[in-house]
C-alpha atoms as a PDB file:
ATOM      1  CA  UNK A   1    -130.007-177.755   6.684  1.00  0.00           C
ATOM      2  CA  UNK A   2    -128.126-174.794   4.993  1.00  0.00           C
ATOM      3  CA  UNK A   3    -128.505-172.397   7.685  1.00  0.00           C
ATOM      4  CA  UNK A   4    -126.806-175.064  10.084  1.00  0.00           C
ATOM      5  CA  UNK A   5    -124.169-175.945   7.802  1.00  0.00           C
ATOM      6  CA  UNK A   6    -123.525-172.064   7.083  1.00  0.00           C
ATOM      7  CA  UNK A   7    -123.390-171.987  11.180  1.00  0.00           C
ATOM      8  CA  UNK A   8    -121.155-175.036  11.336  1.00  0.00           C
ATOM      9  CA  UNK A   9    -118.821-173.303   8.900  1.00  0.00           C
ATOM     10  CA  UNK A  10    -118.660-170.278  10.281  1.00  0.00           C
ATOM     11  CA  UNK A  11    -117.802-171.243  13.728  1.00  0.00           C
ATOM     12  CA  UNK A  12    -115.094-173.784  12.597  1.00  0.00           C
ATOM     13  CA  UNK A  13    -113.971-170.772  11.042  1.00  0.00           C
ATOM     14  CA  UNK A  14    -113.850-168.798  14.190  1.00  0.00           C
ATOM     15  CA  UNK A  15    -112.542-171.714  16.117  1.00  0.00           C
ATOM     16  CA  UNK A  16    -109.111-171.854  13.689  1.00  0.00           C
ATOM     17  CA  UNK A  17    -108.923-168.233  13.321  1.00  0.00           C
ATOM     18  CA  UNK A  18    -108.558-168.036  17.957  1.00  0.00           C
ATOM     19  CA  UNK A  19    -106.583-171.345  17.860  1.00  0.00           C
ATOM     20  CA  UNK A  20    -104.130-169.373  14.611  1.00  0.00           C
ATOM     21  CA  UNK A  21    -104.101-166.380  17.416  1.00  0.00           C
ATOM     22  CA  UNK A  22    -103.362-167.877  20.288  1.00  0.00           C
ATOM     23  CA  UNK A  23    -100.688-169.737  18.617  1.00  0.00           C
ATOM     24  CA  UNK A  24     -99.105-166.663  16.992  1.00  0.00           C
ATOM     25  CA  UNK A  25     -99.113-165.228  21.172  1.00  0.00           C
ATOM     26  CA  UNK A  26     -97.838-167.795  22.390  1.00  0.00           C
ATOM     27  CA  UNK A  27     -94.768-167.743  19.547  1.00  0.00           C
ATOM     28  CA  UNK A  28     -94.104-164.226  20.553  1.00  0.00           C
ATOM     29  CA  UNK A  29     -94.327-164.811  23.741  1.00  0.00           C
ATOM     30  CA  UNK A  30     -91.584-167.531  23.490  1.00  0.00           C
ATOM     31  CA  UNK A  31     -89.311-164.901  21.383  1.00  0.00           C
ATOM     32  CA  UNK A  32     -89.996-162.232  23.730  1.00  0.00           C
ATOM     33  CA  UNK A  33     -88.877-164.418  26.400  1.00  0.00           C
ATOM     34  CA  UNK A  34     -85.734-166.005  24.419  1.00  0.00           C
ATOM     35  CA  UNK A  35     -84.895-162.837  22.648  1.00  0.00           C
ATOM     36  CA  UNK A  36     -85.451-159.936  25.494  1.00  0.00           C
ATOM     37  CA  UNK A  37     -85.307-161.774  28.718  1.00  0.00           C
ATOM     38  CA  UNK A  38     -83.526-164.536  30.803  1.00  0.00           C
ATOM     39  CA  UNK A  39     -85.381-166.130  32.863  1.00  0.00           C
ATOM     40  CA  UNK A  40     -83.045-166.698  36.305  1.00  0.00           C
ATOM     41  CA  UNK A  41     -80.429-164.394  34.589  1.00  0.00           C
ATOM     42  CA  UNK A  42     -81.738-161.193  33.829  1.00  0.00           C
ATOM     43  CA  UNK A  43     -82.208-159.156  30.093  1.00  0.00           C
ATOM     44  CA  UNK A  44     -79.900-159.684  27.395  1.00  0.00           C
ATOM     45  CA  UNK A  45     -78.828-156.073  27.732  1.00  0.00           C
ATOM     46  CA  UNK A  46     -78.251-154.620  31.479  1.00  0.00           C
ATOM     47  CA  UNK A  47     -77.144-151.458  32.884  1.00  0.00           C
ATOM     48  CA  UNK A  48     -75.481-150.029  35.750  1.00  0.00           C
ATOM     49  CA  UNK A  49     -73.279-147.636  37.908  1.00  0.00           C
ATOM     50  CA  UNK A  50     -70.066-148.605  39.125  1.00  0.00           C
ATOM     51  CA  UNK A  51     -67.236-147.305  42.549  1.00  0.00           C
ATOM     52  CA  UNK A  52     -64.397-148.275  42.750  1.00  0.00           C
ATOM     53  CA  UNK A  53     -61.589-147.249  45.539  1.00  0.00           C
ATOM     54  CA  UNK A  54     -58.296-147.635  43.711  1.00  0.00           C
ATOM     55  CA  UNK A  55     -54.512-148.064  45.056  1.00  0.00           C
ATOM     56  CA  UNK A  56     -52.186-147.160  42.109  1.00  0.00           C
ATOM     57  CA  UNK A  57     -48.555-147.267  41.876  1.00  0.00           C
ATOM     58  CA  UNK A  58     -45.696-146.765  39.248  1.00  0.00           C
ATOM     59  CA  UNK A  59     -43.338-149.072  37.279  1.00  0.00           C
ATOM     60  CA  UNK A  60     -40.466-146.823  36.756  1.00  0.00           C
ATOM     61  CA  UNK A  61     -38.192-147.813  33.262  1.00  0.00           C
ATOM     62  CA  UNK A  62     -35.926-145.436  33.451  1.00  0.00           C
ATOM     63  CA  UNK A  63     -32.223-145.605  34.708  1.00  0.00           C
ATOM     64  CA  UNK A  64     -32.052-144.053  38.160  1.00  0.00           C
ATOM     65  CA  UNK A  65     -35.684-143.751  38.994  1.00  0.00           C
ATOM     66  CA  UNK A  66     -37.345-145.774  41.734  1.00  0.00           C
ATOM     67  CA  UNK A  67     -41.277-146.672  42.883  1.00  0.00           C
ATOM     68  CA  UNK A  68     -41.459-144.641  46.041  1.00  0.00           C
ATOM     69  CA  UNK A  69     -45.255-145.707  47.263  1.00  0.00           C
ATOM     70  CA  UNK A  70     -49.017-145.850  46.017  1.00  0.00           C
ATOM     71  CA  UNK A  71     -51.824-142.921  45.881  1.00  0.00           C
ATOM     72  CA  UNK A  72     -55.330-143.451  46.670  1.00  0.00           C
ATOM     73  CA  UNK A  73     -57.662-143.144  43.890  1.00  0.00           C
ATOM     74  CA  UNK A  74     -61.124-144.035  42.328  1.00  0.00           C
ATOM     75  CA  UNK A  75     -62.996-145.127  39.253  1.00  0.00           C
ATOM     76  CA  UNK A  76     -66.990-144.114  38.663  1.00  0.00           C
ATOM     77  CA  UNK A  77     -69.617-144.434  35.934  1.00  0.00           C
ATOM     78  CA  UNK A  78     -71.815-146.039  33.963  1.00  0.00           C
ATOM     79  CA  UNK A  79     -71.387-150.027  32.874  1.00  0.00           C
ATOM     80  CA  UNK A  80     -73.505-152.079  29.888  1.00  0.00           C
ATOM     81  CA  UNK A  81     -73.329-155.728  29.614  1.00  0.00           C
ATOM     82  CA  UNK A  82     -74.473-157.215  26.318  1.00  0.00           C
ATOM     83  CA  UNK A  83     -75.373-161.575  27.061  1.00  0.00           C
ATOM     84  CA  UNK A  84     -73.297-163.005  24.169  1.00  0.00           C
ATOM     85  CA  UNK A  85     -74.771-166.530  24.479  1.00  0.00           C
ATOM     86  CA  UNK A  86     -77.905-168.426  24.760  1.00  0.00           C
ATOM     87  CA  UNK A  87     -76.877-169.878  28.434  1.00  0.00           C
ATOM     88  CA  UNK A  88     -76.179-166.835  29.394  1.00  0.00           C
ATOM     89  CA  UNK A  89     -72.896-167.073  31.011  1.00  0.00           C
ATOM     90  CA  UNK A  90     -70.736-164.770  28.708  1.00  0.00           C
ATOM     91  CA  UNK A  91     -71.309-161.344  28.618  1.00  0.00           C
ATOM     92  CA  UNK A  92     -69.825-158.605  26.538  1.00  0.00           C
ATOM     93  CA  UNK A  93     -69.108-155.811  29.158  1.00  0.00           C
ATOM     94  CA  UNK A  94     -68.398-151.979  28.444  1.00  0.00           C
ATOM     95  CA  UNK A  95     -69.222-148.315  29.724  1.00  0.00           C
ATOM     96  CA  UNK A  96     -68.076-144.927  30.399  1.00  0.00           C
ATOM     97  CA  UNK A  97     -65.688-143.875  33.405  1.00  0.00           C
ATOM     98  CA  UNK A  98     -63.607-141.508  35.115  1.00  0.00           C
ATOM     99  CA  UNK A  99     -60.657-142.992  36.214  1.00  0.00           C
ATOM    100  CA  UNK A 100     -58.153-141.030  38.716  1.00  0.00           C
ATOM    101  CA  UNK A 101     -55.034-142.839  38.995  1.00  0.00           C
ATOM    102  CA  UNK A 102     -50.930-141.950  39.379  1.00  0.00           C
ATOM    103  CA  UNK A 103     -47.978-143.168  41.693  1.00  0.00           C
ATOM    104  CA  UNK A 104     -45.015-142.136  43.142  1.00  0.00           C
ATOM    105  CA  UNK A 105     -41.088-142.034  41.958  1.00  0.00           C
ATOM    106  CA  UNK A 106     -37.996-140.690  43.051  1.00  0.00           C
ATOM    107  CA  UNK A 107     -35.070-139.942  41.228  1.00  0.00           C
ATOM    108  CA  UNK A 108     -31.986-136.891  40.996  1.00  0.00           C
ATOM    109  CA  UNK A 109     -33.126-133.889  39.173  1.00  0.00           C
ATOM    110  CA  UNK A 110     -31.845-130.355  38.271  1.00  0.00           C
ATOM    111  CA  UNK A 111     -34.159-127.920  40.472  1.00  0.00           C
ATOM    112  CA  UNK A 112     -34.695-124.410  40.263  1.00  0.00           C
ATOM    113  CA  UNK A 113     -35.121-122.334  43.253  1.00  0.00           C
ATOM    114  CA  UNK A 114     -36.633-119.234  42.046  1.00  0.00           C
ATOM    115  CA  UNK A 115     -36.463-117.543  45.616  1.00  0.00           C
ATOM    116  CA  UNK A 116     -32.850-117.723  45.282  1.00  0.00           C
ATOM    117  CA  UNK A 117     -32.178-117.358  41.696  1.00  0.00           C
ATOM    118  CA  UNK A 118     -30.118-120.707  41.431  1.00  0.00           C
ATOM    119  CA  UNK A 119     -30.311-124.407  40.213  1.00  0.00           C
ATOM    120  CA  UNK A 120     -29.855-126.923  42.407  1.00  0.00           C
ATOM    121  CA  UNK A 121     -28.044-129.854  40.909  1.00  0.00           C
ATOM    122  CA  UNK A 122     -28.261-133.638  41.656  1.00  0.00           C
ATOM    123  CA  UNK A 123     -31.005-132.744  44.192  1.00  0.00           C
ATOM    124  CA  UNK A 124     -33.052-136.232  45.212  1.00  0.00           C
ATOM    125  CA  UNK A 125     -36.494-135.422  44.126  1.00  0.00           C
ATOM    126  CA  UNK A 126     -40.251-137.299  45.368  1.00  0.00           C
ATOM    127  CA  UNK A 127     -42.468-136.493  43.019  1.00  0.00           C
ATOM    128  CA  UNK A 128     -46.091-137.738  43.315  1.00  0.00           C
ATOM    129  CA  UNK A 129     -48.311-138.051  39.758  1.00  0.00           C
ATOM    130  CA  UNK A 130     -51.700-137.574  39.532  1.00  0.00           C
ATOM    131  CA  UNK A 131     -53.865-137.951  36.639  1.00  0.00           C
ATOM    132  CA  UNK A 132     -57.434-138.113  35.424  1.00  0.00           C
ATOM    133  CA  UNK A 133     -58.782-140.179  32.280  1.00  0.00           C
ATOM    134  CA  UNK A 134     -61.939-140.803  30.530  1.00  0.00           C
ATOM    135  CA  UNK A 135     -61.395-144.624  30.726  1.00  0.00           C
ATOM    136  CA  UNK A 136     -64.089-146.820  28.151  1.00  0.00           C
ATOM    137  CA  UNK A 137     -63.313-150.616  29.361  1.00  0.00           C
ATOM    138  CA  UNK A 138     -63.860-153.834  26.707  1.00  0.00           C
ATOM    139  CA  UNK A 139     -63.934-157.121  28.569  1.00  0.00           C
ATOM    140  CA  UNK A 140     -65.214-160.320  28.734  1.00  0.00           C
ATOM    141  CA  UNK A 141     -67.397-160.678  31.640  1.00  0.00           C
ATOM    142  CA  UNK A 142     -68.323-164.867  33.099  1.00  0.00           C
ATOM    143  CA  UNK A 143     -71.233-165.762  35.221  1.00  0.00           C
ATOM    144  CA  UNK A 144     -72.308-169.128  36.982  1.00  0.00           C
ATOM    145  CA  UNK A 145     -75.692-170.152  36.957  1.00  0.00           C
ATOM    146  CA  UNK A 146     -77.468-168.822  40.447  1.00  0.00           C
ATOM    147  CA  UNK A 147     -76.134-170.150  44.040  1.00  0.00           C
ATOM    148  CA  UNK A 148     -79.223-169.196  46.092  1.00  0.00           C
ATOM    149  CA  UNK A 149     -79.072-166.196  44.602  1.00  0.00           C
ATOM    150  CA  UNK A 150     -75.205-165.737  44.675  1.00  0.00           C
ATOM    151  CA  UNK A 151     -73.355-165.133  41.308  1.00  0.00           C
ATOM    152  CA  UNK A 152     -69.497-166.219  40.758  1.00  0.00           C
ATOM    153  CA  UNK A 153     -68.467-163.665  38.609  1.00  0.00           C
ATOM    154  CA  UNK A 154     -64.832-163.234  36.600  1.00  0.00           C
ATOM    155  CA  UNK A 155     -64.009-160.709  33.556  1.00  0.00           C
ATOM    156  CA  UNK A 156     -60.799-160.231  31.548  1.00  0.00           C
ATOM    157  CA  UNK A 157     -60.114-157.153  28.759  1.00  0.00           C
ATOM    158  CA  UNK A 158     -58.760-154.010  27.942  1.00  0.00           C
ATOM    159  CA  UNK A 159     -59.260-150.664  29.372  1.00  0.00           C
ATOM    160  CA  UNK A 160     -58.812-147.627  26.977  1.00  0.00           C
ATOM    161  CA  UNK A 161     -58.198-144.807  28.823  1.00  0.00           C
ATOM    162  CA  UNK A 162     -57.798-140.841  27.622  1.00  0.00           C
ATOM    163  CA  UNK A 163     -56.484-138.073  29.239  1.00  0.00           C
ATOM    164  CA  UNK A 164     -57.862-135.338  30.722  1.00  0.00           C
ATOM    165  CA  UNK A 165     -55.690-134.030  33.415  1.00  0.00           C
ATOM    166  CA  UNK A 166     -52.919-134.777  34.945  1.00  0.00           C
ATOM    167  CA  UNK A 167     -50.303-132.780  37.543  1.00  0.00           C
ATOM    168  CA  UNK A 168     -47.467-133.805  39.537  1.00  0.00           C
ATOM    169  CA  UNK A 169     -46.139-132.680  42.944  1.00  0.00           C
ATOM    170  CA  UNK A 170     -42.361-132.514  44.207  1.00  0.00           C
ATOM    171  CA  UNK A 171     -41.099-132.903  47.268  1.00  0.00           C
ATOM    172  CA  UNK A 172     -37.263-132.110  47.921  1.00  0.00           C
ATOM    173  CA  UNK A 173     -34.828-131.628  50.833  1.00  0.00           C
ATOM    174  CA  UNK A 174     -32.338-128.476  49.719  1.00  0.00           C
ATOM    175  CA  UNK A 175     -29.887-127.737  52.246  1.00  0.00           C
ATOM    176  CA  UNK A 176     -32.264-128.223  56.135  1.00  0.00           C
ATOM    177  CA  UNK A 177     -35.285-127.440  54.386  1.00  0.00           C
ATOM    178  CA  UNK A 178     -37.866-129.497  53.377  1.00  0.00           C
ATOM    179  CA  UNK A 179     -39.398-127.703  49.636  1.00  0.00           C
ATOM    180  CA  UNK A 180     -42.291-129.078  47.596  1.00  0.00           C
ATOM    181  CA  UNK A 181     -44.181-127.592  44.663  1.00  0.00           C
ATOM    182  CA  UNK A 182     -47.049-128.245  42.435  1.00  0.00           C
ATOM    183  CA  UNK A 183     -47.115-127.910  38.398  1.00  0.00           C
ATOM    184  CA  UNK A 184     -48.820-129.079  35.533  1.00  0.00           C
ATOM    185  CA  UNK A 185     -47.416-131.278  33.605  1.00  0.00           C
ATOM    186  CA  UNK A 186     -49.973-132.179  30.696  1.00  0.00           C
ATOM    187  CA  UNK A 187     -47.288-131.708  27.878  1.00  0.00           C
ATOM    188  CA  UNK A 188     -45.551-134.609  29.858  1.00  0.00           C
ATOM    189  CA  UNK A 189     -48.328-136.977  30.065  1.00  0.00           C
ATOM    190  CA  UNK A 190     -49.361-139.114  27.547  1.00  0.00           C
ATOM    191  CA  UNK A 191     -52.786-138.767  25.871  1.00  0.00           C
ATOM    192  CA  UNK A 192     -52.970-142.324  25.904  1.00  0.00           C
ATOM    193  CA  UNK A 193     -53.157-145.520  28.096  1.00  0.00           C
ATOM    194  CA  UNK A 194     -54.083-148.982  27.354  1.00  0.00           C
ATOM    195  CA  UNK A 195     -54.383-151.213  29.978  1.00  0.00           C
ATOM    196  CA  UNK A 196     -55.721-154.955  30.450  1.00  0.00           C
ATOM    197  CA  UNK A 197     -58.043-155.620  33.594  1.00  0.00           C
ATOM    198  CA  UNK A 198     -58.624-159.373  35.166  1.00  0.00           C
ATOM    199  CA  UNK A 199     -60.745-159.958  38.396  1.00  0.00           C
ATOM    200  CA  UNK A 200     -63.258-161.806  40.508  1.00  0.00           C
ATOM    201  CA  UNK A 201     -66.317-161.065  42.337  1.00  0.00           C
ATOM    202  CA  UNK A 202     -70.029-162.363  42.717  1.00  0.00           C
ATOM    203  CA  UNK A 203     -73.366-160.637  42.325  1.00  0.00           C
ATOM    204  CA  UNK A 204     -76.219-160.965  44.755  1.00  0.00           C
ATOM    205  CA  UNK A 205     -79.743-160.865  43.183  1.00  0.00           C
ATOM    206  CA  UNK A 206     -81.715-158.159  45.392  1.00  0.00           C
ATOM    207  CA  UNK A 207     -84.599-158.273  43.286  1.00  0.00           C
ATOM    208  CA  UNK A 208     -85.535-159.991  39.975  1.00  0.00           C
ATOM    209  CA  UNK A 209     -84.672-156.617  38.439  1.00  0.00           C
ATOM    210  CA  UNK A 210     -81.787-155.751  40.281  1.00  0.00           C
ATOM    211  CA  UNK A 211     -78.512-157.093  41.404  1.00  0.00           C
ATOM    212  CA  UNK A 212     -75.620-155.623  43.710  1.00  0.00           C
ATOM    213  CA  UNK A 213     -71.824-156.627  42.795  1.00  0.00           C
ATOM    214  CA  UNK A 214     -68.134-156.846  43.980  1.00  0.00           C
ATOM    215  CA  UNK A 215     -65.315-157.513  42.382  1.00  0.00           C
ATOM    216  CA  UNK A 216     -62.089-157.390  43.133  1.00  0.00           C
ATOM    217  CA  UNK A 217     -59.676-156.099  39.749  1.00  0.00           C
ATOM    218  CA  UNK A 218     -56.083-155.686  38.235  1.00  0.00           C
ATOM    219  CA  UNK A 219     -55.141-152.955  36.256  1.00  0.00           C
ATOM    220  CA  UNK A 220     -51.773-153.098  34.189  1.00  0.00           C
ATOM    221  CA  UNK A 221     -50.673-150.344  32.160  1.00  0.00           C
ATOM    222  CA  UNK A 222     -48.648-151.317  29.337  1.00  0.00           C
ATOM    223  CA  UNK A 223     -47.908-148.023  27.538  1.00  0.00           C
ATOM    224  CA  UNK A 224     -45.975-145.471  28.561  1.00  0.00           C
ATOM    225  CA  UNK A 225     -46.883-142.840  30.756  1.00  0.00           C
ATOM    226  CA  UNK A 226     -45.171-140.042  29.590  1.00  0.00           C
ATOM    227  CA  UNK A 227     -44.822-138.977  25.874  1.00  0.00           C
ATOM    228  CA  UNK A 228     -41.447-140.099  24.419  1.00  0.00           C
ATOM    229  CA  UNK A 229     -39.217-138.798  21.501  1.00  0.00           C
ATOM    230  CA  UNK A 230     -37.675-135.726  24.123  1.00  0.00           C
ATOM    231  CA  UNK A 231     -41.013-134.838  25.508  1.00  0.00           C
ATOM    232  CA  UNK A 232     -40.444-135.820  28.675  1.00  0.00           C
ATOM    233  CA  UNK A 233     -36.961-135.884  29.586  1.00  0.00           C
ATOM    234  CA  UNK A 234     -34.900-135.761  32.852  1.00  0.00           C
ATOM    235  CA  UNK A 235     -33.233-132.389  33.406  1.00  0.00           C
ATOM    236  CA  UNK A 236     -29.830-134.116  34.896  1.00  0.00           C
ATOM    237  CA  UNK A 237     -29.413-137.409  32.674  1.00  0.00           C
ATOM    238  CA  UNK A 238     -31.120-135.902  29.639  1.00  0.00           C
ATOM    239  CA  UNK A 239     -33.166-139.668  29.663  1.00  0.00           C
ATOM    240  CA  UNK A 240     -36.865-139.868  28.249  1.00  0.00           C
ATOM    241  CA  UNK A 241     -39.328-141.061  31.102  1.00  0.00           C
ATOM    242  CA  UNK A 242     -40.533-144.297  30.954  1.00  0.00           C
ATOM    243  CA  UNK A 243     -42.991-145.642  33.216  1.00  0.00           C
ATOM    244  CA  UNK A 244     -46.483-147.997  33.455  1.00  0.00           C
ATOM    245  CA  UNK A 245     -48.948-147.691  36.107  1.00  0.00           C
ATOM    246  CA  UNK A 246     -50.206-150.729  38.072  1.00  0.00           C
ATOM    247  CA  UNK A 247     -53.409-150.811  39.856  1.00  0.00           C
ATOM    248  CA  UNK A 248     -56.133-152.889  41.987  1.00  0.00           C
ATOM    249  CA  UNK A 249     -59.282-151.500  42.584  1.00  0.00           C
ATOM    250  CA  UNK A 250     -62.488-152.750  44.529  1.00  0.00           C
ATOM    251  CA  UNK A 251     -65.198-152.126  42.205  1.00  0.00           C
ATOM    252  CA  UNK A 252     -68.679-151.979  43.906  1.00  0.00           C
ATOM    253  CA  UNK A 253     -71.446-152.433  41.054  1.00  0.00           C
ATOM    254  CA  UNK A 254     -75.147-152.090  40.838  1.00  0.00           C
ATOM    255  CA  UNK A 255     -76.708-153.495  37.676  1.00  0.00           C
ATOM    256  CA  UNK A 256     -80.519-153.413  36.648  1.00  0.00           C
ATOM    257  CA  UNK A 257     -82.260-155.614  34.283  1.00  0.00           C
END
């Protein structure tokens, strides 16, 4: 009677200590699944790369300057998007990027022709600006839930941008000929440039793991593109340079989760 009581006991005790086990699995289980993944949405933290053809163009704010067209450009790198919310609809979107943006602005300048040992005065000058920055975006990124495997997408935020190099070129007509040069101008360029972005898009799901993007974005400058305080002055009016740079790009995404 003891031995089968001692039994008894001992395989009760087995019994709670693979029911305790199973329960503590499935627990984890449940946080794993709550905490790392989202089932129909992806992880809670994603990654990707990001292209993006860009057409930029200048808002000129000084007296006597004009836009005079758009440059081609691009944006490329590497996105993260952090799920803010349970649903996961809201996403907390950031990265790394290099950004290559500019425009184009005419105006009447004071140019030196060093083949003829002169200055030209009250030439009209064309001059094209070109500039590279290591951009690092904040935004807000919103997702509907799946459309047979479609994704509405929309994202709003700030781009923070840093400059890296930038160069202009001018293009002039002095007397019947047509002159252009090409200079440097990274004492002229602000180190600077905060921008806000707003666009829509949709993601495709390719694979559980994987998801292909476009969206379509608005960039608006809206500090200066030059440094002020006589750093970047006219050489006829004597004006500081004020401008912002506008921008929509076509941002092509792949994201893995």
């Amino acid at each position: 009677m003891k031995k089968i009581m001692l039994l008894s006991v001992i395989m009760v005790a087995f019994a709670w200590g693979a029911c305790a086990q199973e329960i503590n699995n499935d627990r984890s289980a449940r946080m794993s699944s709550t905490f790392l993944k989202d089932p129909g949405y992806g992880s809670r933290i994603n990654f990707g790369v990001t292209f993006a053809p860009t057409i930029s163009w200048m808002y000129p704010h000084t007296e006597g300057y004009e836009r005079n067209g758009a440059i081609m450009g691009m944006r490329y790198g590497f996105n993260l998007n952090v799920n803010l919310t349970q649903r996961k609809n809201f996403y907390f979107s950031t990265g790394i990027f290099a950004e290559h943006s500019g425009g184009k602005m005419k105006f009447l300048d004071i140019i030196p022709i060093w083949s003829l040992d002169i200055l030209a005065d009250s030439i009209p000058t064309q001059r094209t600006y070109r500039s590279i920055y290591l951009t690092i975006p904040t935004m807000i990124t919103m997702k509907t839930n799946s459309i047979n495997n479609f994704y509405i997408c929309g994202n709003a935020g700030l781009m923070h941008s840093f400059k890296l190099y930038s160069s202009n070129t001018d293009s002039y007509l002095f007397g019947t000929e047509l002159w252009s040069r090409e200079k440097q101008v990274s004492e002229e360029t602000a180190l600077f440039k905060e921008s806000f972005i707003l666009g829509v898009g949709f993601e495709y799901s390719v694979t559980p793991t994987m998801r292909a993007g476009v969206m379509v974005n608005y960039v608006q400058s809206f500090t200066n593109y030059f440094k002020g305080k006589g750093k970047a002055q006219n050489s006829l009016s004597k004006l500081d340079q004020r401008a912002n740079i506008g921008c929509v790009e076509i941002a092509l995404n792949i994201n893995f989760f």
